[in-house]
Protein backbone atom coordinates (compact mmCIF):
# COMPACT_ATOMS: atom_id res chain seq x y z
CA UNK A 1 -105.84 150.72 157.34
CA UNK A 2 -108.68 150.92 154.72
CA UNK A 3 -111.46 153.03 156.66
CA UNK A 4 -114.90 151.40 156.38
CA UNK A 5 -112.94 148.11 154.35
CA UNK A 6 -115.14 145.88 157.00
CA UNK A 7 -118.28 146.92 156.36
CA UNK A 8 -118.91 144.63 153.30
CA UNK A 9 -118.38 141.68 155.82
CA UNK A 10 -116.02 140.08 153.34
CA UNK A 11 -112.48 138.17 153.55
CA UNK A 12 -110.46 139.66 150.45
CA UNK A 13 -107.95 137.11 148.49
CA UNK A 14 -104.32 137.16 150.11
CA UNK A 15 -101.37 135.40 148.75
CA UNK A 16 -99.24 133.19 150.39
CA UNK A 17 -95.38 133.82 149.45
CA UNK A 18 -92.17 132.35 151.45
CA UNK A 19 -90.99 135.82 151.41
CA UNK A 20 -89.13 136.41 154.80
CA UNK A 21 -89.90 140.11 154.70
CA UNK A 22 -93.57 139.19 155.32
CA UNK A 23 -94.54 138.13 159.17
CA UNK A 24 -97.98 135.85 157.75
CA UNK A 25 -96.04 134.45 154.67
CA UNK A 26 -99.37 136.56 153.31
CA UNK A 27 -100.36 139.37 151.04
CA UNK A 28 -103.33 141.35 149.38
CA UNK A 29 -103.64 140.45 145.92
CA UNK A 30 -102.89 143.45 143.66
CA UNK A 31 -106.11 145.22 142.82
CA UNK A 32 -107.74 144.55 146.19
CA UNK A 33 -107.80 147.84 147.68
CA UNK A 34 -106.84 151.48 146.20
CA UNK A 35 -104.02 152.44 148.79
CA UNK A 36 -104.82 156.27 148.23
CA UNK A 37 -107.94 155.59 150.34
CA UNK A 38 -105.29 154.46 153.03
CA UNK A 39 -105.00 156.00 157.17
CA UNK A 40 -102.17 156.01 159.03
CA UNK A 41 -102.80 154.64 162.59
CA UNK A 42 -99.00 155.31 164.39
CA UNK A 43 -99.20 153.52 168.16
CA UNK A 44 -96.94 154.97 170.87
CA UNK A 45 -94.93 152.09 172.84
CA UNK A 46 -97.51 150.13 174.44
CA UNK A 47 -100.61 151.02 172.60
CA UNK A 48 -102.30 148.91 170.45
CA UNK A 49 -105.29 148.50 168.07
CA UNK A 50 -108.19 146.07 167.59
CA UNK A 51 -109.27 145.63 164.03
CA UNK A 52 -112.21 143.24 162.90
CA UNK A 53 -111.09 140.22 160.71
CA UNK A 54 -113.12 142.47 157.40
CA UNK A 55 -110.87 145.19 158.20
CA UNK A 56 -107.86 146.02 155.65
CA UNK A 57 -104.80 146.49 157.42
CA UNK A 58 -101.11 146.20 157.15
CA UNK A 59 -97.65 147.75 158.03
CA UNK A 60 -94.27 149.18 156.81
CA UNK A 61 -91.46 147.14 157.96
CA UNK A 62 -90.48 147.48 161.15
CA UNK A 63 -87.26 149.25 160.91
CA UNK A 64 -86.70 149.97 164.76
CA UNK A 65 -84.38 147.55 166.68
CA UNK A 66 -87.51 147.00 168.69
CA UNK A 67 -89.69 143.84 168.29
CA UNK A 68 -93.51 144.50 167.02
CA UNK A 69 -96.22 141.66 167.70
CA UNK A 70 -99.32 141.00 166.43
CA UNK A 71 -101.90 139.25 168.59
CA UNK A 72 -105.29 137.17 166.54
CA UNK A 73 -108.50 136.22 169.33
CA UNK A 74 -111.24 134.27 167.31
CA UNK A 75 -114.13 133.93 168.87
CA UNK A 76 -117.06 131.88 166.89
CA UNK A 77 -120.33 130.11 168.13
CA UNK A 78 -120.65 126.21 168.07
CA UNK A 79 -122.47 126.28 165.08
CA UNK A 80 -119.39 127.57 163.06
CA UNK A 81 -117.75 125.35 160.26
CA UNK A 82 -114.27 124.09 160.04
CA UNK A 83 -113.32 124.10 156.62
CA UNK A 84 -110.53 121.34 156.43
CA UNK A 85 -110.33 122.06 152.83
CA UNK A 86 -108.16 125.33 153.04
CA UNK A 87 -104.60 124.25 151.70
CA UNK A 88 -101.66 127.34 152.05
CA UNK A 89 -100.01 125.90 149.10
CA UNK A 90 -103.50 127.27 147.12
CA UNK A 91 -103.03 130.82 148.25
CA UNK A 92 -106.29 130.39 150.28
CA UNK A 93 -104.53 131.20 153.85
CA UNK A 94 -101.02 132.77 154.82
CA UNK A 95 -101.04 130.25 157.81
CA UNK A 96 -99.01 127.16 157.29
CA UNK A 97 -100.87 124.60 158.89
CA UNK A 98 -102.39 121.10 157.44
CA UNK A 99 -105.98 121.89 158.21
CA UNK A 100 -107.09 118.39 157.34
CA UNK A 101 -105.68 117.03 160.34
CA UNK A 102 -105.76 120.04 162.84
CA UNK A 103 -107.25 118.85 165.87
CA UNK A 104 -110.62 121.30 167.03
């Protein structure tokens, strides 16, 4: 992780690649963070660590024969906005989904 990396408050470009050795099909573009300012965080079996959506993050592979999952919770207040816009063939999100017709 990027200590501090969320205290601008902003979403940094990724890039959306059908690489399989990427989980989120998603990547930092080059030039988005200086990796020498990077800290490991190693979990034990069956910890696990909360990061806010500002916060720059990422992983080796996973080498082990043991499975490692990733959990997102998005919470946001009724006032929020949708945007429908957001295409992953733009390099805008790493999630494939149509978000013009995702039902809210």
């Amino acid at each position: 992780m990027i200590p501090r990396s969320h205290a601008g408050q902003q979403l940094h470009p990724h890039l959306h690649e059908d690489r399989t050795d990427l989980t989120l099909n998603q990547r930092m573009a080059d030039g988005t963070f200086d990796e020498a300012n990077a800290v490991d965080l190693e979990l034990q079996p069956g910890q696990m660590s909360l990061h806010d959506v500002y916060m720059i993050h990422g992983a080796q592979a996973n080498t082990s024969g043991k499975r490692r999952a990733g959990v997102a919770l998005r919470y946001m207040p009724s006032t929020s906005v949708f945007e429908r816009n957001l295409r992953p063939a733009d390099g805008q999100t790493g999630v494939p989904v149509n978000f013009a017709q995702r039902p809210l």
